[in-house]
C-alpha atoms as a PDB file:
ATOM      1  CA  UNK A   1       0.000   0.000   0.000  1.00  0.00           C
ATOM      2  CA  UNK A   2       2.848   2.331  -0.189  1.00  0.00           C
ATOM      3  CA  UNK A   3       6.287   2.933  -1.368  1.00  0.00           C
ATOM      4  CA  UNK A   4       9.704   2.154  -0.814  1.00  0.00           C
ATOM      5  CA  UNK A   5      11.595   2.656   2.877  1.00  0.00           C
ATOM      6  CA  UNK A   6      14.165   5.622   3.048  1.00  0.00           C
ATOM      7  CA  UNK A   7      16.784   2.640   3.103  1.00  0.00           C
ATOM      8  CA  UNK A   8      16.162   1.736  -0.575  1.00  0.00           C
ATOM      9  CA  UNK A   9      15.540   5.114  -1.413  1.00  0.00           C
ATOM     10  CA  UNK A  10      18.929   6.317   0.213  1.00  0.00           C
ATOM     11  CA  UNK A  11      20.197   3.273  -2.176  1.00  0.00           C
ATOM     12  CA  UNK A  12      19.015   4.531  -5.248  1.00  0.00           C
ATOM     13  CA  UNK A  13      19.248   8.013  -4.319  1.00  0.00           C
ATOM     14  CA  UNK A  14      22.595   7.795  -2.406  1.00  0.00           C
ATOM     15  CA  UNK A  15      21.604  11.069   0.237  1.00  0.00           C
ATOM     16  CA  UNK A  16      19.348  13.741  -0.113  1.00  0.00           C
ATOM     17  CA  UNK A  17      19.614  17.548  -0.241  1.00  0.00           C
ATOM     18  CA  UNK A  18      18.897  18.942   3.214  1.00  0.00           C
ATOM     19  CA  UNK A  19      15.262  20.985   1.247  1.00  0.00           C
ATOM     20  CA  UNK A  20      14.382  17.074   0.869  1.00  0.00           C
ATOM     21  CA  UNK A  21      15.224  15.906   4.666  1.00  0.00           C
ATOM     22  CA  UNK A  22      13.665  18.653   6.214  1.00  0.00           C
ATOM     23  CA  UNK A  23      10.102  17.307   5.381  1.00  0.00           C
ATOM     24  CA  UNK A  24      10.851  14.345   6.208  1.00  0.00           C
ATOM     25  CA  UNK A  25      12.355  15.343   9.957  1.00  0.00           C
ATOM     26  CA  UNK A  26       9.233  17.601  10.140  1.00  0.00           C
ATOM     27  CA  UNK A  27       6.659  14.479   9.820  1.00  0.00           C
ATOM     28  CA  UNK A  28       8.515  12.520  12.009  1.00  0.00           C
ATOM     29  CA  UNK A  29       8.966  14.888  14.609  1.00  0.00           C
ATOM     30  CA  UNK A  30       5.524  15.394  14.659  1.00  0.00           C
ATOM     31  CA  UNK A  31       5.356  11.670  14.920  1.00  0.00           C
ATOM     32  CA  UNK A  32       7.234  11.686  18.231  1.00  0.00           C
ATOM     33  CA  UNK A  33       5.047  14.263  19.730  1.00  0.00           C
ATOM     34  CA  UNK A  34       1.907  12.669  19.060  1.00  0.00           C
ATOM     35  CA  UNK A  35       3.923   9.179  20.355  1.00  0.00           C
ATOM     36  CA  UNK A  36       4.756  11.346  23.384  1.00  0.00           C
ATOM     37  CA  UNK A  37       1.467  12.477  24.448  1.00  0.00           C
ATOM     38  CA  UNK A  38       0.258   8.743  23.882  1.00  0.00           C
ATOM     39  CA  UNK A  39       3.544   7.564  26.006  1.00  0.00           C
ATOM     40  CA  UNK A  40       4.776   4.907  23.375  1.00  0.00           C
ATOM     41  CA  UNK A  41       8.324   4.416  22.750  1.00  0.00           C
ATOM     42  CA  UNK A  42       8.780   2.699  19.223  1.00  0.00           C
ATOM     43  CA  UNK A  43      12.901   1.964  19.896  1.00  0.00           C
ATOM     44  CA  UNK A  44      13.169   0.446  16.549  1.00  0.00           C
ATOM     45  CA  UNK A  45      13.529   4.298  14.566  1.00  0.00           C
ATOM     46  CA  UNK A  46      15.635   3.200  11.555  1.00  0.00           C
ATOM     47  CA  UNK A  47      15.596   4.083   7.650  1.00  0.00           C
ATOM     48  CA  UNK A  48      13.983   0.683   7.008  1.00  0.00           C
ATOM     49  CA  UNK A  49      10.918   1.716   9.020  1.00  0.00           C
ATOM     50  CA  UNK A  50      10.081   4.583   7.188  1.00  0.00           C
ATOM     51  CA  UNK A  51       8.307   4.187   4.440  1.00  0.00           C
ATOM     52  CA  UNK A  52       7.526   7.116   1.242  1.00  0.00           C
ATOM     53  CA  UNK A  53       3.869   6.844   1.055  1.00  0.00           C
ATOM     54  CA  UNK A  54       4.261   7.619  -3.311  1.00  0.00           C
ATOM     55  CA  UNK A  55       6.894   9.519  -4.151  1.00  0.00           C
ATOM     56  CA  UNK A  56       5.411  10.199  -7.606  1.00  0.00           C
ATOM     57  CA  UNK A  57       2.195  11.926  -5.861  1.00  0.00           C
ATOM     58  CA  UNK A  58       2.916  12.818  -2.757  1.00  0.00           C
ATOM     59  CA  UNK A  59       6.890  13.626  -2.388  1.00  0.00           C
ATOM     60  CA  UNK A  60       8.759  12.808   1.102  1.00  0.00           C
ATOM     61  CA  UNK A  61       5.347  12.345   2.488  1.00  0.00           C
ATOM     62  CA  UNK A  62       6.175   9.726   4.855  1.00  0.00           C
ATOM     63  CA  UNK A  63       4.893   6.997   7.950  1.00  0.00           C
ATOM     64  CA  UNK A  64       6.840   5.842  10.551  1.00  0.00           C
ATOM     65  CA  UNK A  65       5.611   1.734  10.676  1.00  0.00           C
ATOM     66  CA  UNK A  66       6.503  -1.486  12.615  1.00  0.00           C
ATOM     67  CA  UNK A  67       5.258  -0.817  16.039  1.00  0.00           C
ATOM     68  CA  UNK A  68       6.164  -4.560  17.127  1.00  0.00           C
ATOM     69  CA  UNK A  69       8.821  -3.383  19.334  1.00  0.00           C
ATOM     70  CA  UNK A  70       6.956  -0.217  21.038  1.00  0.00           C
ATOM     71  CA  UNK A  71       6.399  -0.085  24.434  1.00  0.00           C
ATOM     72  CA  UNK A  72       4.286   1.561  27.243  1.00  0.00           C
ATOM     73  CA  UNK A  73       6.286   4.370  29.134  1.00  0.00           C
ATOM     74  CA  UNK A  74       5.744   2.429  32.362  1.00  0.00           C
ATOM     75  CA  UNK A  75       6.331  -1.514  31.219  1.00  0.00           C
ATOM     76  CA  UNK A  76       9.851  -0.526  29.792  1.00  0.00           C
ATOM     77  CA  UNK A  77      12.449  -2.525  31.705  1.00  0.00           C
ATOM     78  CA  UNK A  78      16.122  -1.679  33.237  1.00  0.00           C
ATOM     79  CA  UNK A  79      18.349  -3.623  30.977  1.00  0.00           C
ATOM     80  CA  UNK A  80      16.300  -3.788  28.153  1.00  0.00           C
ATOM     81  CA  UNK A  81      18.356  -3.865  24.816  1.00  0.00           C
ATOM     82  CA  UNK A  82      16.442  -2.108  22.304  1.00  0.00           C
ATOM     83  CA  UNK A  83      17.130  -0.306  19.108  1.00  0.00           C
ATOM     84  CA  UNK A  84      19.318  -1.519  16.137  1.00  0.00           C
ATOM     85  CA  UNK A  85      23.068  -1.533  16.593  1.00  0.00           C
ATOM     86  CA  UNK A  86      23.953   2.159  14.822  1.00  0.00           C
ATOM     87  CA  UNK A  87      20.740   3.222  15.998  1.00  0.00           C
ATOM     88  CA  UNK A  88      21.027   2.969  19.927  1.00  0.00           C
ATOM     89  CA  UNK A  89      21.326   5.535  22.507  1.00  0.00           C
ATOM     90  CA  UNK A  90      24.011   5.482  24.745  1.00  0.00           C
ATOM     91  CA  UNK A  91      22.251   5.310  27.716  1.00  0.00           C
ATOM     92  CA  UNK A  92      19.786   1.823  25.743  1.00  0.00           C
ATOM     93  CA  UNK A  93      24.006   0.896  25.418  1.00  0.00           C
ATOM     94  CA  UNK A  94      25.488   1.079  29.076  1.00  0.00           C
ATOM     95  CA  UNK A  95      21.843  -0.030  30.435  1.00  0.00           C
ATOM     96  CA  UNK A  96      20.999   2.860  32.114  1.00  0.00           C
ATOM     97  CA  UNK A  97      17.245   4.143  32.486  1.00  0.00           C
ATOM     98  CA  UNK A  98      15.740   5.513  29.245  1.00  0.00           C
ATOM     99  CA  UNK A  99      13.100   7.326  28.264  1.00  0.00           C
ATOM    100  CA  UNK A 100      11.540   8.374  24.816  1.00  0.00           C
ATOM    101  CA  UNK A 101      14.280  10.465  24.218  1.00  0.00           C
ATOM    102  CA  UNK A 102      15.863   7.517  22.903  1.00  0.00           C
ATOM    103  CA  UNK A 103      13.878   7.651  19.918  1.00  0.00           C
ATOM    104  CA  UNK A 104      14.847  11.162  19.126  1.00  0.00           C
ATOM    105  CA  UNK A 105      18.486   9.577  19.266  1.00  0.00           C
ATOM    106  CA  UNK A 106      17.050   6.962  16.482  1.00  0.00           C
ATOM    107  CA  UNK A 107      15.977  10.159  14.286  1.00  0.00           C
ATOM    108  CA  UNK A 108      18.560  11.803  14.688  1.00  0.00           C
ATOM    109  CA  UNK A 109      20.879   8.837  13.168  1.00  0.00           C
ATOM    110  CA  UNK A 110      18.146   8.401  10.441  1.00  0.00           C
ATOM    111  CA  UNK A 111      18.342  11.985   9.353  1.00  0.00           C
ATOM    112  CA  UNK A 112      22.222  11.791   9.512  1.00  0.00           C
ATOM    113  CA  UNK A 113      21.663   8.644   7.172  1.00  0.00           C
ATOM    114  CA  UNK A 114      19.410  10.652   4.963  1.00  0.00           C
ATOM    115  CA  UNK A 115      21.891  13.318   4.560  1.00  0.00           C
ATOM    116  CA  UNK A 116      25.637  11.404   3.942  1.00  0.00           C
ATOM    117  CA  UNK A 117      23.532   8.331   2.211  1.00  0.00           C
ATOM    118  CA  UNK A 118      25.678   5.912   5.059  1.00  0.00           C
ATOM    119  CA  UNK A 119      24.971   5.833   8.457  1.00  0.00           C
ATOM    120  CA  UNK A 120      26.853   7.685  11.360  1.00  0.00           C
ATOM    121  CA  UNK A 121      27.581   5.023  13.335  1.00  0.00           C
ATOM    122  CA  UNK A 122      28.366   1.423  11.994  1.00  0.00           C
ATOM    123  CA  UNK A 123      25.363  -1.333  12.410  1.00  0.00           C
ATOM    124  CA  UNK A 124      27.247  -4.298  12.436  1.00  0.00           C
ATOM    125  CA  UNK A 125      29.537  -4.208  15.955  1.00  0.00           C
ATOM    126  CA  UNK A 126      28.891  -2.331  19.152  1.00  0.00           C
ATOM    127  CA  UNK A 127      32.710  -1.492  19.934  1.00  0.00           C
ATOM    128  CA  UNK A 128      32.954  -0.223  16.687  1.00  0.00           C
ATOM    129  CA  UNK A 129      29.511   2.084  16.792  1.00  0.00           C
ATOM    130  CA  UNK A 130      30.667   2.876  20.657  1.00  0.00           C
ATOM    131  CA  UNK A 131      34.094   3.822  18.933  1.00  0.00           C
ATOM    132  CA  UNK A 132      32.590   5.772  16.536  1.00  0.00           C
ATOM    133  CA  UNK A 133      30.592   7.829  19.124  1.00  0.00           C
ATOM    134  CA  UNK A 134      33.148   8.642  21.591  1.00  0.00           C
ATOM    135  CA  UNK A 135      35.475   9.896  18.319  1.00  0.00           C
ATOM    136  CA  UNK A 136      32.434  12.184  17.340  1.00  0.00           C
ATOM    137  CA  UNK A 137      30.643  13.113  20.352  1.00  0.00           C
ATOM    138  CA  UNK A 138      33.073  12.477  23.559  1.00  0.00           C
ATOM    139  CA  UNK A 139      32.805  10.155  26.060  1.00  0.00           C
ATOM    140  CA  UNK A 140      29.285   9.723  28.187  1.00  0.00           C
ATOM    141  CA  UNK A 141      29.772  11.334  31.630  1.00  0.00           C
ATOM    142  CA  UNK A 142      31.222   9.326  34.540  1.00  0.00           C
ATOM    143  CA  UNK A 143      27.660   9.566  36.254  1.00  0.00           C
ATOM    144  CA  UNK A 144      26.274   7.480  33.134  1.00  0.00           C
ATOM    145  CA  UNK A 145      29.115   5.248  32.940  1.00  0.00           C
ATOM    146  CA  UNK A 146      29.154   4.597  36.976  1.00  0.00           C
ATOM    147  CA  UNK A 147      25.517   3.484  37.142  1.00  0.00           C
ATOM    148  CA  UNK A 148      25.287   1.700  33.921  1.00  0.00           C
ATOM    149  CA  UNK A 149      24.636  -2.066  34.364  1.00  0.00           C
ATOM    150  CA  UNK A 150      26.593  -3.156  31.018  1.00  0.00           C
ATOM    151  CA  UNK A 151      29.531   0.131  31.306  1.00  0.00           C
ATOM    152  CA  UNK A 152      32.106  -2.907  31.814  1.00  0.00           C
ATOM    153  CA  UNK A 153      31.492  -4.498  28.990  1.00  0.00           C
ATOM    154  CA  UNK A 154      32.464  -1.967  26.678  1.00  0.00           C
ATOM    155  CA  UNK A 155      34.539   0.661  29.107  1.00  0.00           C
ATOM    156  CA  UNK A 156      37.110   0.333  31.856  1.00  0.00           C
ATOM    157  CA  UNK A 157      37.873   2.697  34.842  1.00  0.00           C
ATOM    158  CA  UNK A 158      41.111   3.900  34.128  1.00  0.00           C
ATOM    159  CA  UNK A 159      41.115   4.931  38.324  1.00  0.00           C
ATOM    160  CA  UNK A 160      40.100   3.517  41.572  1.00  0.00           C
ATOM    161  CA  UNK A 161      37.424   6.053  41.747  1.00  0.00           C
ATOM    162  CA  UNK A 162      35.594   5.573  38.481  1.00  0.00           C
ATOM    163  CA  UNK A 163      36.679   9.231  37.811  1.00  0.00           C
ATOM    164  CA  UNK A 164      38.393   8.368  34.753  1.00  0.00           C
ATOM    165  CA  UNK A 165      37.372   5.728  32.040  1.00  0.00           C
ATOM    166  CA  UNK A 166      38.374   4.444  28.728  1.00  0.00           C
ATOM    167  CA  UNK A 167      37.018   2.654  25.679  1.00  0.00           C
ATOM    168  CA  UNK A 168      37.868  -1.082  25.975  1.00  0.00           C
ATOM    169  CA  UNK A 169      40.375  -2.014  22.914  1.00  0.00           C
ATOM    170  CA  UNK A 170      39.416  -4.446  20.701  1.00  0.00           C
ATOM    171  CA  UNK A 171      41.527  -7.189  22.260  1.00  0.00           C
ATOM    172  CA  UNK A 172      40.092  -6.247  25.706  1.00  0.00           C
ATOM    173  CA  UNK A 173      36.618  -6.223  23.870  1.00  0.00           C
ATOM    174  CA  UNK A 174      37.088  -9.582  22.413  1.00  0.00           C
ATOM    175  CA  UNK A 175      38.215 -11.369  25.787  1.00  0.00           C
ATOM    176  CA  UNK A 176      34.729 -10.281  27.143  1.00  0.00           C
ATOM    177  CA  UNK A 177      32.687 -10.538  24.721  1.00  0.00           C
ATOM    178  CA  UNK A 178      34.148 -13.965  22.970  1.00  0.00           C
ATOM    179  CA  UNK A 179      33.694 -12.046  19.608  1.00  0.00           C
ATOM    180  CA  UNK A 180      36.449 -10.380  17.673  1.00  0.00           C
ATOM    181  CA  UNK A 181      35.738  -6.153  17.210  1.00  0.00           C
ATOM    182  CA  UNK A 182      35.253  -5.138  13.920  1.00  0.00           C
ATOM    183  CA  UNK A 183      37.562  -2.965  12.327  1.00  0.00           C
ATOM    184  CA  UNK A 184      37.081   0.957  10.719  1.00  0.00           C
ATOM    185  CA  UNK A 185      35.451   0.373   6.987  1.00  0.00           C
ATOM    186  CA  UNK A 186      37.993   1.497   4.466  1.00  0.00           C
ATOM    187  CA  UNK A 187      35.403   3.549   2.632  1.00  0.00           C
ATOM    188  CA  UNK A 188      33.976   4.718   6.108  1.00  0.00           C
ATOM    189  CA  UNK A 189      34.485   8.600   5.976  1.00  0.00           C
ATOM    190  CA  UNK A 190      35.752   9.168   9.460  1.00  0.00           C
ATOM    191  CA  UNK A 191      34.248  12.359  11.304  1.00  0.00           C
ATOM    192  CA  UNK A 192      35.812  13.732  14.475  1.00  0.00           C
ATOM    193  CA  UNK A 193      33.079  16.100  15.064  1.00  0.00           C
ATOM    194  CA  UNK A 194      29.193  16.695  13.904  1.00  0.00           C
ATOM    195  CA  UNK A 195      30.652  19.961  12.344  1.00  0.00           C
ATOM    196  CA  UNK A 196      32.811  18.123   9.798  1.00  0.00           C
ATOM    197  CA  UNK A 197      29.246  17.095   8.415  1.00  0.00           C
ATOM    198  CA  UNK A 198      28.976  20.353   6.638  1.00  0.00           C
ATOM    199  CA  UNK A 199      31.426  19.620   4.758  1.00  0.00           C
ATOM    200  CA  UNK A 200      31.227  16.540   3.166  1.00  0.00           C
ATOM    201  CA  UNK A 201      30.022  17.905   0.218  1.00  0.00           C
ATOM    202  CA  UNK A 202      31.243  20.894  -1.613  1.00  0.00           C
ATOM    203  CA  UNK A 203      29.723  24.568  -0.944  1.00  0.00           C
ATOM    204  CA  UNK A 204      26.715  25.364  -3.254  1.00  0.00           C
ATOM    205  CA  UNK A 205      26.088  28.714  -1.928  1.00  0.00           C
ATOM    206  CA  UNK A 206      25.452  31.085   0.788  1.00  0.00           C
ATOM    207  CA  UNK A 207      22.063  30.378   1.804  1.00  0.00           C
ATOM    208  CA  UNK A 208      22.708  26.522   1.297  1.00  0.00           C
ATOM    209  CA  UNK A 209      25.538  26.386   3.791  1.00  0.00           C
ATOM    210  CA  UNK A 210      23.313  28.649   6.615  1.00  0.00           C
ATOM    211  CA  UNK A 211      20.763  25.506   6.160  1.00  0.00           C
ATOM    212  CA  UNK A 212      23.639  22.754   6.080  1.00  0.00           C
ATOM    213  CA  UNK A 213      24.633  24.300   9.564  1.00  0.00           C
ATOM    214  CA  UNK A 214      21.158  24.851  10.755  1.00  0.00           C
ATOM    215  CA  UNK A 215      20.478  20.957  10.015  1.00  0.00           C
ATOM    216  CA  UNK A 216      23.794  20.287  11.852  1.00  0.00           C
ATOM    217  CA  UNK A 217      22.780  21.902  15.089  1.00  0.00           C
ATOM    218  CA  UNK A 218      19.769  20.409  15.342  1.00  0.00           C
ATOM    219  CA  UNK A 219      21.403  17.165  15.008  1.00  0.00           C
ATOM    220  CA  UNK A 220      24.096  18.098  18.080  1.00  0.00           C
ATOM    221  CA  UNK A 221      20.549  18.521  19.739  1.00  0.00           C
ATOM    222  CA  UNK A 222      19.260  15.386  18.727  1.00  0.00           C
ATOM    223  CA  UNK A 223      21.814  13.380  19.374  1.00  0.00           C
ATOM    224  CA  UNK A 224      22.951  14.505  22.524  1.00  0.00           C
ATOM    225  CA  UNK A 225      25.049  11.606  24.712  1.00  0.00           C
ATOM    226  CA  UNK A 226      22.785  12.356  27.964  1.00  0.00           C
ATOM    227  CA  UNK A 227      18.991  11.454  27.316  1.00  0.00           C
ATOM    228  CA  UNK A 228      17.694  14.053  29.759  1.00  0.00           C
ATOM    229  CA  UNK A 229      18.965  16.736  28.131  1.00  0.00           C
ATOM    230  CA  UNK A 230      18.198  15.949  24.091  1.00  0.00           C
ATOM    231  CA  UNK A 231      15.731  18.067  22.534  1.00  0.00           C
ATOM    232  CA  UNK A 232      11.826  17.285  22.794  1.00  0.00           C
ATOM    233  CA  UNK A 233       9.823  17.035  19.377  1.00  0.00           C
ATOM    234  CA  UNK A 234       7.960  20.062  20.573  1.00  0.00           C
ATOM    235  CA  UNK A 235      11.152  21.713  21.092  1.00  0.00           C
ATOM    236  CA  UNK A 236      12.871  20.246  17.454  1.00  0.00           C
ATOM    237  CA  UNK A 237       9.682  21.365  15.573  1.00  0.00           C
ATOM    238  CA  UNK A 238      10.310  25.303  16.773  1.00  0.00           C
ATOM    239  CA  UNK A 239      14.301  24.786  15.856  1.00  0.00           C
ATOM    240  CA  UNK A 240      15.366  27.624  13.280  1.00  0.00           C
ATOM    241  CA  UNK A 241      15.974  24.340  10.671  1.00  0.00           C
ATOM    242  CA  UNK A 242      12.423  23.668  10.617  1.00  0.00           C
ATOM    243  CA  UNK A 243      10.968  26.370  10.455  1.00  0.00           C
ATOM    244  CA  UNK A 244      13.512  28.329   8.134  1.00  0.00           C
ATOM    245  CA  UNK A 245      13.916  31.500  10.327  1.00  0.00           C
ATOM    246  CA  UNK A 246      17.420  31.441   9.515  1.00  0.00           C
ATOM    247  CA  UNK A 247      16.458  32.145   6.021  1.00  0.00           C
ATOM    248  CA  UNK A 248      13.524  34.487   5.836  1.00  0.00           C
ATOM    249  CA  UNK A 249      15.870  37.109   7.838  1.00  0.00           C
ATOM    250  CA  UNK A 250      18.677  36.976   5.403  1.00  0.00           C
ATOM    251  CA  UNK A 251      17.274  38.789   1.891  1.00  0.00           C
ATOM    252  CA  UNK A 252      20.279  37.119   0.082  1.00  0.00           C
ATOM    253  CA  UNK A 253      18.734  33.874   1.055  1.00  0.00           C
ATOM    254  CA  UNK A 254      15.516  34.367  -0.681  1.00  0.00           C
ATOM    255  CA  UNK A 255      15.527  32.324  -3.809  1.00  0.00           C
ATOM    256  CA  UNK A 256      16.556  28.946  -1.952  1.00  0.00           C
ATOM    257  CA  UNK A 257      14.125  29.626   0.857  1.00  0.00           C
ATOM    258  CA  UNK A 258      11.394  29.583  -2.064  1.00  0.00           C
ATOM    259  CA  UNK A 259      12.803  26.516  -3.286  1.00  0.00           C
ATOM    260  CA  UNK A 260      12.767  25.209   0.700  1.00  0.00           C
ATOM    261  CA  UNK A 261       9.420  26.357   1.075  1.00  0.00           C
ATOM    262  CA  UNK A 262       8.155  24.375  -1.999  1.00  0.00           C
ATOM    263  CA  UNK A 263       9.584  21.608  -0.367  1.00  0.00           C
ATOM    264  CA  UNK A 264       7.924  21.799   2.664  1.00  0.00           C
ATOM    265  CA  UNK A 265       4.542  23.090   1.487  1.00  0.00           C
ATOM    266  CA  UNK A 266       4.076  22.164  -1.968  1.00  0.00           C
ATOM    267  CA  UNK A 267       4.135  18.775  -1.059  1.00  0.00           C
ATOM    268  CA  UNK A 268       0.779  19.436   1.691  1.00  0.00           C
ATOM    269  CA  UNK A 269      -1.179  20.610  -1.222  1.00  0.00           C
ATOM    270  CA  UNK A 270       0.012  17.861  -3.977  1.00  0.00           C
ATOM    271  CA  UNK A 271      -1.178  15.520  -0.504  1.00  0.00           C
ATOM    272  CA  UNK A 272      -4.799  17.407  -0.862  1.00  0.00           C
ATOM    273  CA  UNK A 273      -5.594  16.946  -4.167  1.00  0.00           C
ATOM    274  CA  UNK A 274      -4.155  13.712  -3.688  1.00  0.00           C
ATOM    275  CA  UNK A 275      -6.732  12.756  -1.507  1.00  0.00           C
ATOM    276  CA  UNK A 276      -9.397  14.833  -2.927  1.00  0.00           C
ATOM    277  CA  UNK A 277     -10.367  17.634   0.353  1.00  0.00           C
ATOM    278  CA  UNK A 278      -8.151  20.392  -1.186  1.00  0.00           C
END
């Protein structure tokens, strides 16, 4: 009954222009807010579970699916391990409490996905996805790593005091978990920081590099290592990247916010004739 998941897409496509993500992160946003007020967690926000409804008709309209996993604020358990591996919070990781801020960790991966056409953090080893996150975003606090029931099998305390820890190596990783860590993909672009993302591609313009970095801090919001303090949806769907306040102030900007615009509302009233109450 509908299209094809932003995985295949992303496939065929290879990434998308941040003008095509920011529908996309505006649906699903509101998707977490109405999740929110309904207290469901879906832990299983990946690329695969987002499916284009008809891309020929109805462009980046999209619907979050596969609720199989979602749970009830109050029957999630300590310990739990949800999410895909690439796609987990740090705190689903080190088995700490979670809430549904975990989800807005998922987005935030998927959007990254969306916009380099790989994803952030690798899918197919923890040590290497945990590698991959401290190299980007720093190290989780020493609060998160003290009370975290599974913090030893992928850290050490580098002190008697648990005031100082490290990333296990791989050979220290391997001992634990009778598994060898997987090494750095030699096509992997390697990012030491969520800023280097604005520059993966080359610069296409004033106003196009204002959005790449608007799109970037949202994502520094979104993927925040401590759940309690990522952005809400509510909060997300007021960020300048959404609603393109960093471009209707700039008169230099005012071509490509048309062309953002028709991105973002174009598409509502293709989705009203579509369904015939437009």
């Amino acid at each position: 009954m509908l299209d094809i998941d932003l995985f295949q897409h992303c496939l065929n496509k290879n990434s998308l222009y941040v003008n095509a993500i920011r529908p996309i992160a505006k649906q699903l946003l509101e998707t977490l807010q109405a999740l929110q007020y309904l207290k469901i967690v879906h832990t299983d926000i990946k690329p695969d579970n987002v499916m284009l409804i008809n891309m020929k008709y109805l462009p980046y309209r999209v619907k979050l699916i596969d609720f199989g996993k979602a749970l009830h604020y109050y029957t999630s358990k300590l310990g739990g391990m949800h999410q895909a591996v690439g796609y987990r919070a740090p705190e689903v990781t080190l088995g700490l409490p979670f809430t549904e801020s975990i989800d807005m960790w998922g987005l935030g991966c998927l959007l990254a996905f969306l916009y380099l056409g790989f994803h952030l953090f690798p899918v197919h080893c923890e040590h290497l996805m945990l590698r991959c996150m401290v190299e980007t975003l720093g190290m989780p606090s020493n609060h998160q790593l003290q009370k975290g029931m599974y913090t030893k099998y992928f850290f050490c305390e580098e002190d008697e005091f648990g005031s100082k820890w490290r990333l296990l190596t791989k050979k220290e990783y391997s001992i634990i978990h009778k598994k060898n860590a997987q090494n750095w993909p030699r096509n992997q672009t390697h990012f030491t920081s969520l800023d280097d993302l604005v520059y993966v591609y080359e610069k296409m313009g004033c106003a196009e590099m204002k959005d790449r970095k608007a799109f970037i801090d949202l994502l520094k919001k979104m993927l925040r290592l401590d759940g309690a303090k990522r952005i809400s949806p509510t909060e997300a769907l007021q960020h300048p990247f959404i609603t393109m306040s960093h471009l209707s102030h700039d008169p230099r900007s005012r071509d490509y916010l048309t062309e953002a615009q028709a991105y973002l509302y174009d598409h509502q009233y293709i989705r009203n004739l579509y369904y015939g109450y437009g």
